[in-house]
Protein backbone atom coordinates (compact mmCIF):
# COMPACT_ATOMS: atom_id res chain seq x y z
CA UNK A 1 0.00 0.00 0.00
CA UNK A 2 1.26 3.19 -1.05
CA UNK A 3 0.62 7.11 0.56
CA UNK A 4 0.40 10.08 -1.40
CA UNK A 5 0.01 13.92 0.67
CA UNK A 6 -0.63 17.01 -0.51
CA UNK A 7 -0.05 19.52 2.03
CA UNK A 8 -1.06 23.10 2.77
CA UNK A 9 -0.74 25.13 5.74
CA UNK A 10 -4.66 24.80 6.23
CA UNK A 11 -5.40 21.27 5.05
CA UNK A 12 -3.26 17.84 4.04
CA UNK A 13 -5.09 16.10 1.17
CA UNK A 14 -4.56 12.03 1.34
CA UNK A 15 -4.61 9.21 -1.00
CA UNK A 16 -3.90 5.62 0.30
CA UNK A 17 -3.80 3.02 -2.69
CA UNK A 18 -3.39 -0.83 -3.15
CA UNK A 19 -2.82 -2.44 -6.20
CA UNK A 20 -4.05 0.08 -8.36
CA UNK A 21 -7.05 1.16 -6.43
CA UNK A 22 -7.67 4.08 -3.89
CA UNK A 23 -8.70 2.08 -0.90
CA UNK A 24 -8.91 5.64 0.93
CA UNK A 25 -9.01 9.39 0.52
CA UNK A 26 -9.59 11.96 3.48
CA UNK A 27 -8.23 15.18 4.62
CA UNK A 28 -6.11 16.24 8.06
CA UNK A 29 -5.25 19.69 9.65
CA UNK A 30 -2.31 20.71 7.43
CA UNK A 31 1.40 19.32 8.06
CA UNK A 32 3.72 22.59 7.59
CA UNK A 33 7.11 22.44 9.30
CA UNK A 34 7.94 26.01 9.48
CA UNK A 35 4.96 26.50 11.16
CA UNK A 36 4.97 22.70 13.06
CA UNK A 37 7.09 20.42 14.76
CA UNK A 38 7.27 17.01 15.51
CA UNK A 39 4.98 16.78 18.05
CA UNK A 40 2.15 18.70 16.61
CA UNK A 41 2.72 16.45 13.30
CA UNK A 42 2.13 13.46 15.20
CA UNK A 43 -0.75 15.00 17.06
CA UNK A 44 -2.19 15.00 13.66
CA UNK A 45 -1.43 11.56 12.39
CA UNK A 46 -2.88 10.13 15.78
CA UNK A 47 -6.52 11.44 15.16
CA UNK A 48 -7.34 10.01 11.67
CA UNK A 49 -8.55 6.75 12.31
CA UNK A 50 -8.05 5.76 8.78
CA UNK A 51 -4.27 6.02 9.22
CA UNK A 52 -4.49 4.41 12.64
CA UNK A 53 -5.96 1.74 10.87
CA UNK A 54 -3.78 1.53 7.88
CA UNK A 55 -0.36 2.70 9.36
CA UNK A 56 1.42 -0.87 9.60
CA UNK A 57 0.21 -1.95 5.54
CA UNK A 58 1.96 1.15 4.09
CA UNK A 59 4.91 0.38 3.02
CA UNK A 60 5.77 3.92 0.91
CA UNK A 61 4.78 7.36 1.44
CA UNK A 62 5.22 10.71 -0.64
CA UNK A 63 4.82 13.90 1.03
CA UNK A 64 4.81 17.08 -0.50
CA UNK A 65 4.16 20.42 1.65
CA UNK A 66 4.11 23.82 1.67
CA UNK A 67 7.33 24.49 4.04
CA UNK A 68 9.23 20.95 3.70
CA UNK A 69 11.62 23.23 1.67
CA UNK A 70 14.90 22.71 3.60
CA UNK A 71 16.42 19.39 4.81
CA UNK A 72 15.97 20.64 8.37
CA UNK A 73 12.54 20.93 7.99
CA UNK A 74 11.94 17.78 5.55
CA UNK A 75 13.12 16.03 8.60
CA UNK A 76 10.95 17.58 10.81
CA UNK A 77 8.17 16.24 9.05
CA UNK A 78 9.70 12.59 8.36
CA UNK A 79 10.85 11.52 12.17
CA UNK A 80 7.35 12.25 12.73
CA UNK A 81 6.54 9.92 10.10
CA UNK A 82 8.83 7.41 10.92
CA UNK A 83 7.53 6.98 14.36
CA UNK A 84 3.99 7.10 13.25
CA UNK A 85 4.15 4.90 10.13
CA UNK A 86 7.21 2.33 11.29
CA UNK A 87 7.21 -0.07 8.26
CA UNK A 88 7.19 3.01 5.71
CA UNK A 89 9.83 4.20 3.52
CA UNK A 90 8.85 7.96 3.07
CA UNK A 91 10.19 10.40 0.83
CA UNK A 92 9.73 14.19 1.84
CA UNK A 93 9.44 16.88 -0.71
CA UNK A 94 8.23 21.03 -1.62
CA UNK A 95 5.28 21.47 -2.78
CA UNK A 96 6.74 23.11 -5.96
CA UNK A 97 7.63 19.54 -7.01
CA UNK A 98 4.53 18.32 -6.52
CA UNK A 99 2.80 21.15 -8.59
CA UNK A 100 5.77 20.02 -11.48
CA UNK A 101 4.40 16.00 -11.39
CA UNK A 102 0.80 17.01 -11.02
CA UNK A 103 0.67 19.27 -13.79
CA UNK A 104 3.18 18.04 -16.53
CA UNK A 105 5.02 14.56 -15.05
CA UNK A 106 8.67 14.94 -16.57
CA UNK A 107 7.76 17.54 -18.91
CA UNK A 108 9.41 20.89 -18.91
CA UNK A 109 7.56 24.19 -18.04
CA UNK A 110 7.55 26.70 -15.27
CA UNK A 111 5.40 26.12 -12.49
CA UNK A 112 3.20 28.40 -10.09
CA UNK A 113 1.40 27.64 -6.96
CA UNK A 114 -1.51 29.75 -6.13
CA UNK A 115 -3.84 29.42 -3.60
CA UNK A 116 -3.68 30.30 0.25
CA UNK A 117 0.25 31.56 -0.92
CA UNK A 118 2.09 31.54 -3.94
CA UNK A 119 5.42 30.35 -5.19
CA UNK A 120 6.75 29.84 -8.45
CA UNK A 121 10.07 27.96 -9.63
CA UNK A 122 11.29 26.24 -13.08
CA UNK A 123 11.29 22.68 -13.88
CA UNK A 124 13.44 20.73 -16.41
CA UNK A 125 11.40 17.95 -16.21
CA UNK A 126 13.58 16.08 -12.87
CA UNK A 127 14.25 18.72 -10.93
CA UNK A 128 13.07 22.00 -9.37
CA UNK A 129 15.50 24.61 -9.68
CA UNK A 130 15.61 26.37 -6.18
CA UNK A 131 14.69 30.49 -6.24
CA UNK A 132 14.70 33.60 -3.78
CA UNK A 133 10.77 33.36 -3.90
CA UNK A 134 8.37 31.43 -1.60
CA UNK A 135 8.69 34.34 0.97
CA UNK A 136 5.47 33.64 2.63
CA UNK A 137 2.61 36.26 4.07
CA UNK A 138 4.00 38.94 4.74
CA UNK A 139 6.89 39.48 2.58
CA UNK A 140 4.85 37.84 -0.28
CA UNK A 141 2.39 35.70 -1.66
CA UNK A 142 1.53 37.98 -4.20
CA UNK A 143 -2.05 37.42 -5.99
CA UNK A 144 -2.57 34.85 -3.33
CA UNK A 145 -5.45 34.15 -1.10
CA UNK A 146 -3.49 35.97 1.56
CA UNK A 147 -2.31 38.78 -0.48
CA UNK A 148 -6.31 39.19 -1.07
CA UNK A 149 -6.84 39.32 2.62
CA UNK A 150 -4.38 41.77 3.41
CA UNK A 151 -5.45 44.10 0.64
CA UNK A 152 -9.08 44.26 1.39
CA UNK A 153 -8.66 44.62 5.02
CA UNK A 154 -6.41 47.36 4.01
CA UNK A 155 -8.79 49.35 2.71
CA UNK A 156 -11.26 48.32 4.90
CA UNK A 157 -9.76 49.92 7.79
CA UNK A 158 -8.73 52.29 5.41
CA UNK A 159 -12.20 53.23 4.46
CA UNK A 160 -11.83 53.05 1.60
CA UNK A 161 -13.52 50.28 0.22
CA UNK A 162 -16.70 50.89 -2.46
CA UNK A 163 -19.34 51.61 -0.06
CA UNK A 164 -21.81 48.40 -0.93
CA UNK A 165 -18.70 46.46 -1.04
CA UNK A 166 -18.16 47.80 3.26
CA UNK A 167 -21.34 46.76 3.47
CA UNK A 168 -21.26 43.66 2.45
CA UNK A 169 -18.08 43.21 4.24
CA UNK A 170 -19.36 43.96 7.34
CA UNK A 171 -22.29 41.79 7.27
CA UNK A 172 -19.81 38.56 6.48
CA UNK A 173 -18.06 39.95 9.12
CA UNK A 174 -18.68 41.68 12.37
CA UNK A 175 -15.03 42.55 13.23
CA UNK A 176 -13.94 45.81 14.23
CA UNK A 177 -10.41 47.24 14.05
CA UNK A 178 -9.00 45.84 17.38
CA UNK A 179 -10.56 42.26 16.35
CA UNK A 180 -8.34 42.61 13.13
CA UNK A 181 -5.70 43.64 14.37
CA UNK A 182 -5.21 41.46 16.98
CA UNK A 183 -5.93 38.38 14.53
CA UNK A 184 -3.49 39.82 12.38
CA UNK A 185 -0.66 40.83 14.43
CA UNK A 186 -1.13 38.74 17.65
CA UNK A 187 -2.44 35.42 16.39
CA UNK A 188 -0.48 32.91 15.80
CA UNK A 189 -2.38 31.95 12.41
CA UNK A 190 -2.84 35.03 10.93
CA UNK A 191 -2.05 33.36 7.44
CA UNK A 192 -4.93 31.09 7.90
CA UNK A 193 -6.99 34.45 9.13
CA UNK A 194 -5.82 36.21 6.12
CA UNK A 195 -6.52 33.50 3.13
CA UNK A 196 -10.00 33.11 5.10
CA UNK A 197 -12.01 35.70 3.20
CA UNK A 198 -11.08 34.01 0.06
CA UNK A 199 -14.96 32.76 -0.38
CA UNK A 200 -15.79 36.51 0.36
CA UNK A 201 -13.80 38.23 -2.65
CA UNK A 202 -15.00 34.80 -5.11
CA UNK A 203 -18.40 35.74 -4.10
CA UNK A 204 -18.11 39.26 -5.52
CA UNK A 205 -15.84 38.82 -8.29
CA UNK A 206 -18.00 40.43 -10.27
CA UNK A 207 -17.42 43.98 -8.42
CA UNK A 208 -15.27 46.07 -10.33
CA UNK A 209 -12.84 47.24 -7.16
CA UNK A 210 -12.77 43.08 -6.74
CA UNK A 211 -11.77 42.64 -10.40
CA UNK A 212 -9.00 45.17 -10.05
CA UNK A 213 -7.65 43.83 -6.76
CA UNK A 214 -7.46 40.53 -8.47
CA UNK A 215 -5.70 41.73 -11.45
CA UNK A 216 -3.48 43.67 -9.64
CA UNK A 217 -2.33 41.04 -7.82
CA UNK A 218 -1.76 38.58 -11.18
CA UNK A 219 0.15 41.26 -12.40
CA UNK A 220 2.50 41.89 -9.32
CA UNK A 221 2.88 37.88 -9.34
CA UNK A 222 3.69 37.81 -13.04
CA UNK A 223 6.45 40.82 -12.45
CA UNK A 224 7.76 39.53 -9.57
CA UNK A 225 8.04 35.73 -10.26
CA UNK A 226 7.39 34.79 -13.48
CA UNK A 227 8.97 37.19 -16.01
CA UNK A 228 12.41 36.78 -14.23
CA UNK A 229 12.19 33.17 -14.73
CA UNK A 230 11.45 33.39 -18.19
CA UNK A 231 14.24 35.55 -18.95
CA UNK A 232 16.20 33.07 -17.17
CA UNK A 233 15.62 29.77 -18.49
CA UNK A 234 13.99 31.21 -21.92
CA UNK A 235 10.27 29.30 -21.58
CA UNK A 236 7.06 31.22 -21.65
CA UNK A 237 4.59 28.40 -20.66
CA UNK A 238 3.55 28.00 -16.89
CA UNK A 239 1.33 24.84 -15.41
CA UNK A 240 0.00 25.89 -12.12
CA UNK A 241 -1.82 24.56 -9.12
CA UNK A 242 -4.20 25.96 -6.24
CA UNK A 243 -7.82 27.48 -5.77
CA UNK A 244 -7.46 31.02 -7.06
CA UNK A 245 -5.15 29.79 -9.59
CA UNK A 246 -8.56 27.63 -10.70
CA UNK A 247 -11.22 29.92 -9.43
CA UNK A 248 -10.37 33.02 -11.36
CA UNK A 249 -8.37 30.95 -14.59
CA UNK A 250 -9.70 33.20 -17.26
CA UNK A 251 -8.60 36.16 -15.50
CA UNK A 252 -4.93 34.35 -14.98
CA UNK A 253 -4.51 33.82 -18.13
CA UNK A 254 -5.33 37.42 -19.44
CA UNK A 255 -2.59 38.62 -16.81
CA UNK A 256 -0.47 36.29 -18.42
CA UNK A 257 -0.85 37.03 -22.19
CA UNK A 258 -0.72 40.94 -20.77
CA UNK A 259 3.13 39.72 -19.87
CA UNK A 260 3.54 37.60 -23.20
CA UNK A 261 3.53 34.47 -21.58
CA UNK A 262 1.42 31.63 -21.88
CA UNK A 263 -0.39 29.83 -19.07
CA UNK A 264 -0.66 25.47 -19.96
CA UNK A 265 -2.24 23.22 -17.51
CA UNK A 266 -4.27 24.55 -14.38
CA UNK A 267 -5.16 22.45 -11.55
CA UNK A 268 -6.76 23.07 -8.20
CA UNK A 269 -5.65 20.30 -6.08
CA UNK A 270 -2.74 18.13 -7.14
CA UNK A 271 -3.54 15.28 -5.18
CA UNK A 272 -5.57 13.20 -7.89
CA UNK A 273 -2.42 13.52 -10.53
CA UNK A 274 0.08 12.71 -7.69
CA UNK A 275 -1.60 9.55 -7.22
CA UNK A 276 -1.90 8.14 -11.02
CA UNK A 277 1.54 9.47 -11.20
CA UNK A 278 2.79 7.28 -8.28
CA UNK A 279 0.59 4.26 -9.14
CA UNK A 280 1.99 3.70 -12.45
CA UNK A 281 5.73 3.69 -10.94
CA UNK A 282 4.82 1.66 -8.17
């Protein structure tokens, strides 16, 4: 039996196969060593009852995760494993790499998470080429989930949001300043606060201060990342993975073509292409 995880900050997706055949899929509070240690990972593992169940007939497991980007913190996240899943060889990867198999297997391409964050890197079709990006909330995650959050409460606080879209706002939520604030700048989740008013800004995408906000944030992410790359390494096509990468795809692709670069295969979560790609080397 085989394990293949996707992991966010927010949420792990899991796939446990046998011969071929999912014999389970199920999500778990998300597995992020920069923000987790060993502890808390096991914490985790020890409340699914499906991998209580299972833990002894899996005999390989691949990981990928938002965070497991240095071998400090790949370790982190394996010792956990090992002492969870004893019988298991595990392998312990970035997500960048799994957005690379998930959206093009050994093919070529640059490749773009975006969702709760964003990250970009090139692949040559084995490897991910490391970069100075993946800088996380607050130094990044342009056109992100998070970089969505931060904007509108920005002018929220600001005042100066569209006054239907404050209203709105402030029927979703009931927070005043200190309330943000605080959840901001004294809680120790204030990603996960941030990305949370993603439903929110889908729900009114089709408010013009929305649109803008959106676009603007494509077209710092295209800037920042994705033209450097492509001056780089010379390739214009980029496969990428996440919810607002899926949820607002049309508009992605316009920022794109606005930067003369092409946008190939989206997907929202990886998980599903992980797994075929897994099952057929297995």
């Amino acid at each position: 039996m085989i394990a293949v995880v996707y992991s966010g900050s927010r949420f792990a997706d899991w796939r446990l196969a046998e011969k071929g055949k999912v014999i389970a899929g199920f999500k778990t509070m998300g597995i992020n060593p920069y923000h987790n240690d060993e502890r808390y990972i096991g914490q985790v593992l020890n409340k699914n009852n499906s991998l209580i169940n299972y833990a002894e007939k899996i005999k390989k497991i691949y990981f990928f995760g938002a965070g497991a980007s240095s071998d400090e913190r790949k370790e982190t996240v394996y010792n956990a494993f090992k002492e969870f899943f004893r019988y298991s060889k595990i392998l312990v990867e970035h997500d960048m790499l799994a957005a690379a198999l998930a959206t093009g297997g050994n093919e070529q391409a640059l490749v773009g998470i975006l969702g709760s964050g964003s990250n970009a890197a090139y692949y040559d079709g084995k490897r991910i080429y490391d970069t100075n990006y993946g800088l996380g909330y607050i130094l990044a995650d342009e056109g992100s989930a998070n970089w969505m959050g931060r904007y509108l409460l920005r002018n929220y606080l600001s005042e100066t949001l569209p006054i239907d879209l404050e209203n709105k706002f402030t029927s979703y939520y009931p927070l005043d300043r200190k309330q943000i604030m605080d959840k901001v700048y004294r809680n120790p989740n204030a990603a996960l606060f941030l990305s949370s008013f993603a439903d929110f800004v889908a729900e009114q995408k089709d408010h013009e201060f929305v649109h803008n906000m959106v676009m603007e944030g494509f077209s710092l992410l295209f800037e920042t990342y994705f033209v450097p790359l492509k001056e780089k390494y010379h390739y214009p096509k980029i496969n990428f993975t996440g919810s607002v990468a899926a949820g607002y795809e049309p508009w992605l692709r316009q920022a794109a073509n606005d930067h003369d670069m092409e946008v190939g295969v989206v997907i929202k979560e990886p998980i599903h292409n992980l797994l075929n790609y897994y099952l057929n080397k297995n």
